[in-house]
C-alpha atoms as a PDB file:
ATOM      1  CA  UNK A   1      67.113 133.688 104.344  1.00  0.00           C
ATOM      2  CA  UNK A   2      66.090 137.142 103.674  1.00  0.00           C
ATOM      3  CA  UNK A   3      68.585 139.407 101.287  1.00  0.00           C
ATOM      4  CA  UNK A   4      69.251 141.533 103.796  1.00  0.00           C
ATOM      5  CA  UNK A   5      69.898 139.237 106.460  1.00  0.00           C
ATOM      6  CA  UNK A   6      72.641 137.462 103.852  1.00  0.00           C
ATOM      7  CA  UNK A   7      74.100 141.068 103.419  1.00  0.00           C
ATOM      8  CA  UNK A   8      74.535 141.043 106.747  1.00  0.00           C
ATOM      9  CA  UNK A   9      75.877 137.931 107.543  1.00  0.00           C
ATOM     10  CA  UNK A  10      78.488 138.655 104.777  1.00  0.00           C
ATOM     11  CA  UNK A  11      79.561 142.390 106.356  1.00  0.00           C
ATOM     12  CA  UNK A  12      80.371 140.705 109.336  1.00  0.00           C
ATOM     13  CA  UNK A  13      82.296 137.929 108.085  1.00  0.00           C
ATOM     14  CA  UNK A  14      83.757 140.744 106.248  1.00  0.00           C
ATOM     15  CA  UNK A  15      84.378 142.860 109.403  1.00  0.00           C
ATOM     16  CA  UNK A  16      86.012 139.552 111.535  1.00  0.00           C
ATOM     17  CA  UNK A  17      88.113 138.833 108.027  1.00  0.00           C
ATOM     18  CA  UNK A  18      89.188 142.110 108.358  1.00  0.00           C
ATOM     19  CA  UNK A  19      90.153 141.819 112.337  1.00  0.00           C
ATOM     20  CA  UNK A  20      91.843 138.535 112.040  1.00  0.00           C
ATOM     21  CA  UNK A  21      93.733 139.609 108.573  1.00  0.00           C
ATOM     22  CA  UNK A  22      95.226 142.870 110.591  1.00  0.00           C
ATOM     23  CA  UNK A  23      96.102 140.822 114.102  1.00  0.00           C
ATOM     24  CA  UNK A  24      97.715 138.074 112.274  1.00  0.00           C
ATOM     25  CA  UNK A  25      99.814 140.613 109.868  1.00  0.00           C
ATOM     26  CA  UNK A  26     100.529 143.006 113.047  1.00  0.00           C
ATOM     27  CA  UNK A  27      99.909 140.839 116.667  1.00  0.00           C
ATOM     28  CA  UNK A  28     101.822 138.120 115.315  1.00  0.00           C
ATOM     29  CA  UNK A  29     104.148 139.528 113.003  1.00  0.00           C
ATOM     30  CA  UNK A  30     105.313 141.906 115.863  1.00  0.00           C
ATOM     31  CA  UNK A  31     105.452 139.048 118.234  1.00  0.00           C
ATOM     32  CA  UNK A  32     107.456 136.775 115.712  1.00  0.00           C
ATOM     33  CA  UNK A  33     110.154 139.932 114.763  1.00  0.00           C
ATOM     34  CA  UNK A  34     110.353 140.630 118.687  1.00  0.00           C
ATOM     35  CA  UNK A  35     111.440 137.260 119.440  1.00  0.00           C
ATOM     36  CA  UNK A  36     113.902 136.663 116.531  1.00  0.00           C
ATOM     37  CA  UNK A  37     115.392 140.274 118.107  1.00  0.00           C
ATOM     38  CA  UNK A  38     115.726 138.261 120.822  1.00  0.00           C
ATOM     39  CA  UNK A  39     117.917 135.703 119.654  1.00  0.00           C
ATOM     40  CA  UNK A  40     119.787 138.033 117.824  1.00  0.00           C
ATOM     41  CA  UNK A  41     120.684 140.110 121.257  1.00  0.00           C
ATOM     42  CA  UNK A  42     121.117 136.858 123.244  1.00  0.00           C
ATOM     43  CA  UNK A  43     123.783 136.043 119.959  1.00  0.00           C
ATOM     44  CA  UNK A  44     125.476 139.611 120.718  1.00  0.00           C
ATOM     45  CA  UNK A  45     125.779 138.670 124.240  1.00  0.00           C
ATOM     46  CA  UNK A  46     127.225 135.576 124.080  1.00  0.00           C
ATOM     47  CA  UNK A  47     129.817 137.006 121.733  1.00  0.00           C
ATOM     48  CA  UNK A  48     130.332 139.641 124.031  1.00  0.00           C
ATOM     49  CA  UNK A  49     131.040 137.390 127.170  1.00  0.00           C
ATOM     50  CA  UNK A  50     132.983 134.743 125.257  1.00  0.00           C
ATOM     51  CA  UNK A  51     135.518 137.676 124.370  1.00  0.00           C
ATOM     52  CA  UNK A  52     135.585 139.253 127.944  1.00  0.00           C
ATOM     53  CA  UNK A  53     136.270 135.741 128.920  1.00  0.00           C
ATOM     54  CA  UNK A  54     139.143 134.727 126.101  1.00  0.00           C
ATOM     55  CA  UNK A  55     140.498 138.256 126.905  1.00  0.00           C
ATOM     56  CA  UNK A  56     140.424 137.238 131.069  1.00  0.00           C
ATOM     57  CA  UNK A  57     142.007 133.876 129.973  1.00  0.00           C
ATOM     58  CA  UNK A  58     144.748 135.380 127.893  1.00  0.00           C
ATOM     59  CA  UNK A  59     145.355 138.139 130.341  1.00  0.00           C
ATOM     60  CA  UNK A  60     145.579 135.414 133.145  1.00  0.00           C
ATOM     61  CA  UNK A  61     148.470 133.150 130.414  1.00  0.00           C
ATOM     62  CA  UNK A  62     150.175 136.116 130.130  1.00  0.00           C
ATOM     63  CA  UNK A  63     151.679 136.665 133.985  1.00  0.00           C
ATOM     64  CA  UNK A  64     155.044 135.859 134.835  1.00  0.00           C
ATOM     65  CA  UNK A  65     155.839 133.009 136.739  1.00  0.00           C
ATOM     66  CA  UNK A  66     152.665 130.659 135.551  1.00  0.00           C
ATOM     67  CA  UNK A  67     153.926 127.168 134.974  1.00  0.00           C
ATOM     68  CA  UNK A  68     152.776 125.133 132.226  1.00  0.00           C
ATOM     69  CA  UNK A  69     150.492 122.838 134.446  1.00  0.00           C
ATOM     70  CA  UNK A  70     149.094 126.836 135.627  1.00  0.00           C
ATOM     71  CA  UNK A  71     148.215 127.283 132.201  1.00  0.00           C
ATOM     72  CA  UNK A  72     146.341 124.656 130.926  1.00  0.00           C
ATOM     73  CA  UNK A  73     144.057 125.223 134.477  1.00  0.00           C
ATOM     74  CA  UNK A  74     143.515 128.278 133.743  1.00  0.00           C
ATOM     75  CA  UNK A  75     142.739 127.472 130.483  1.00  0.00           C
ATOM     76  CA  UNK A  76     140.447 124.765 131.079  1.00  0.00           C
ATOM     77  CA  UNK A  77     138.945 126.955 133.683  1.00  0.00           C
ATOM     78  CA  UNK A  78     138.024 129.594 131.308  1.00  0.00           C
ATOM     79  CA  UNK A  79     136.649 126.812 128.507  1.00  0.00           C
ATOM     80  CA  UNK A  80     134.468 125.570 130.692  1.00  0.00           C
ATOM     81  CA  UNK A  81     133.209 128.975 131.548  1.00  0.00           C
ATOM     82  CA  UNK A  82     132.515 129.691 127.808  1.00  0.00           C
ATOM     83  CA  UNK A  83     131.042 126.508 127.054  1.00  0.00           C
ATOM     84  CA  UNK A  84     128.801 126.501 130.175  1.00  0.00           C
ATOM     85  CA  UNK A  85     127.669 130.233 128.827  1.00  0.00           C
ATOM     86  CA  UNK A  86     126.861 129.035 125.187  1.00  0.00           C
ATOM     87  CA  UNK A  87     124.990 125.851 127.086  1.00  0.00           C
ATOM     88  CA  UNK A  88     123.012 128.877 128.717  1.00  0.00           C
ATOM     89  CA  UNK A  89     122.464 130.663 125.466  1.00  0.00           C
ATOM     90  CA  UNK A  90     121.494 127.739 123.541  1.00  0.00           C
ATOM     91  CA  UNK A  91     118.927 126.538 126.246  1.00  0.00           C
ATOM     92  CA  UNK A  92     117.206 130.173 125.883  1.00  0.00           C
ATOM     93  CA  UNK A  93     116.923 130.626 122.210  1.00  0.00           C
ATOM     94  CA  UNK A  94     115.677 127.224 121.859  1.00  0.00           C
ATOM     95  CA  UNK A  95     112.820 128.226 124.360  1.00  0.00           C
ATOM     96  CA  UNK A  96     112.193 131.292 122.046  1.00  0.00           C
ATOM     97  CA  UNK A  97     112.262 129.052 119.186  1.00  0.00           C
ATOM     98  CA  UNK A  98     109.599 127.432 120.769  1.00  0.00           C
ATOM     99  CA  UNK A  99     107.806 130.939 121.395  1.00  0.00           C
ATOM    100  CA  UNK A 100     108.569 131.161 117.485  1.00  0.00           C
ATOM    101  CA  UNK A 101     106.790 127.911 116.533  1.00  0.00           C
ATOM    102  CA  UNK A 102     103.398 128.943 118.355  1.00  0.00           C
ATOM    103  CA  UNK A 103     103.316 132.365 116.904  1.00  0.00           C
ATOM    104  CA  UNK A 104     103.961 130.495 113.501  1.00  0.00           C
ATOM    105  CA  UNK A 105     100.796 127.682 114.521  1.00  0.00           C
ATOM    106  CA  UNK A 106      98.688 130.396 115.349  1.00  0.00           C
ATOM    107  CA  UNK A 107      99.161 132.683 112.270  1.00  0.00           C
ATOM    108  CA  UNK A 108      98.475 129.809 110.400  1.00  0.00           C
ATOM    109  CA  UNK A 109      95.759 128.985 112.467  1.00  0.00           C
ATOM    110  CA  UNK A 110      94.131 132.417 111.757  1.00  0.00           C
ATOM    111  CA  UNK A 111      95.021 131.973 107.907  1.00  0.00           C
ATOM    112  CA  UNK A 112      93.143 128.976 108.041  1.00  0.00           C
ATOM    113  CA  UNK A 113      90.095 131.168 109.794  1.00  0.00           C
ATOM    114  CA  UNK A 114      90.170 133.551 107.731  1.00  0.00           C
ATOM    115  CA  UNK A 115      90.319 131.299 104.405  1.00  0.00           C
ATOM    116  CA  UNK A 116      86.941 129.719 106.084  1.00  0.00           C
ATOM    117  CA  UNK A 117      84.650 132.618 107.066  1.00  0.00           C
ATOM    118  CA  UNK A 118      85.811 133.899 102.942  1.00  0.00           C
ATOM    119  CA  UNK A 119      84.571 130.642 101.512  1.00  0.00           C
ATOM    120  CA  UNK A 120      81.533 130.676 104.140  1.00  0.00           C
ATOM    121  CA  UNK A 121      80.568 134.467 103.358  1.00  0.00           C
ATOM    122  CA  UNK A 122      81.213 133.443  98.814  1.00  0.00           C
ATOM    123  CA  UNK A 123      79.028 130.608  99.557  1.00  0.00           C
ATOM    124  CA  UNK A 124      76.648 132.768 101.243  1.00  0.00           C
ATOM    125  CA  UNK A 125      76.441 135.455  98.445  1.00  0.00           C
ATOM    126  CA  UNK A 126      76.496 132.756  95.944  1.00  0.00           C
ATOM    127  CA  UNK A 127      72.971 130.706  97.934  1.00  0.00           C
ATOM    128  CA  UNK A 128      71.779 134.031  97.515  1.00  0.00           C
ATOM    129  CA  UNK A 129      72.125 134.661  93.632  1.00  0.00           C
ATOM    130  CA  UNK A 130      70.494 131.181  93.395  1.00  0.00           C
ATOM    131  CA  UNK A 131      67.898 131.781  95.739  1.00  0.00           C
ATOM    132  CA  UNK A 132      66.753 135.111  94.157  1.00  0.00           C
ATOM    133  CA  UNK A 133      67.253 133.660  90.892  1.00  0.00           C
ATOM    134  CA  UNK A 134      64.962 131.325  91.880  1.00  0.00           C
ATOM    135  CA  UNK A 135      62.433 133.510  92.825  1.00  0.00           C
ATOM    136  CA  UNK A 136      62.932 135.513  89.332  1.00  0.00           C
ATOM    137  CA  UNK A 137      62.162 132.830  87.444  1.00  0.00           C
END
């Protein structure tokens, strides 16, 4: 292999080191931060609803004339409603989790990549030293 062809070779391992290094640290960086935003506005949410809903259920205790049997209706009625919207919660962060997971597989995948066309582009440069030390001598 010619030095110039090896020079090259090693620029454009360089150049696609470069490309993967900058979509791995922005792509996927961005895409990981965006989801855990996610969860943390699907969080909000929930705590939102769950105090409209305590605030409904103590609102609905409250009125005159309920009778004890009333009450613990009511009450259930409203637990179930909470727990039936943190069921709904739970069941989307998990699949953003998931989201999470692959964005975490594939930076590590292009980690990996990178790590390879390095070592491929050192042992390049290095085949050339011998090569042309070769040739010297």
């Amino acid at each position: 292999m010619t030095k110039k062809l090896t020079i090259s070779i090693c620029k454009q391992i360089a150049k696609l080191s470069f490309k993967i290094e900058e979509m791995k640290d922005e792509g996927v960086y961005n895409e990981i931060s965006a989801l855990e935003e996610k969860i943390s506005d699907l969080e909000s949410e929930l705590d939102d609803t769950i105090e409209g809903l305590t605030d409904q259920r103590d609102e609905a205790l409250e009125e005159e004339g309920i009778t004890e049997a009333d009450r613990a209706k009511v009450s259930k009625s409203f637990d179930s409603k909470i727990e039936k919207a943190k069921e709904a919660t739970d069941r989307k962060i998990e699949k953003i989790r998931e989201e999470i997971e692959k964005a975490e597989e594939l930076q590590s995948y292009l980690e990996d990549t990178m790590s390879t066309l390095i070592t491929a582009a050192e042992e390049l440069a290095g085949n050339m030293e011998y090569e042309f030390d070769a040739y010297a001598a």
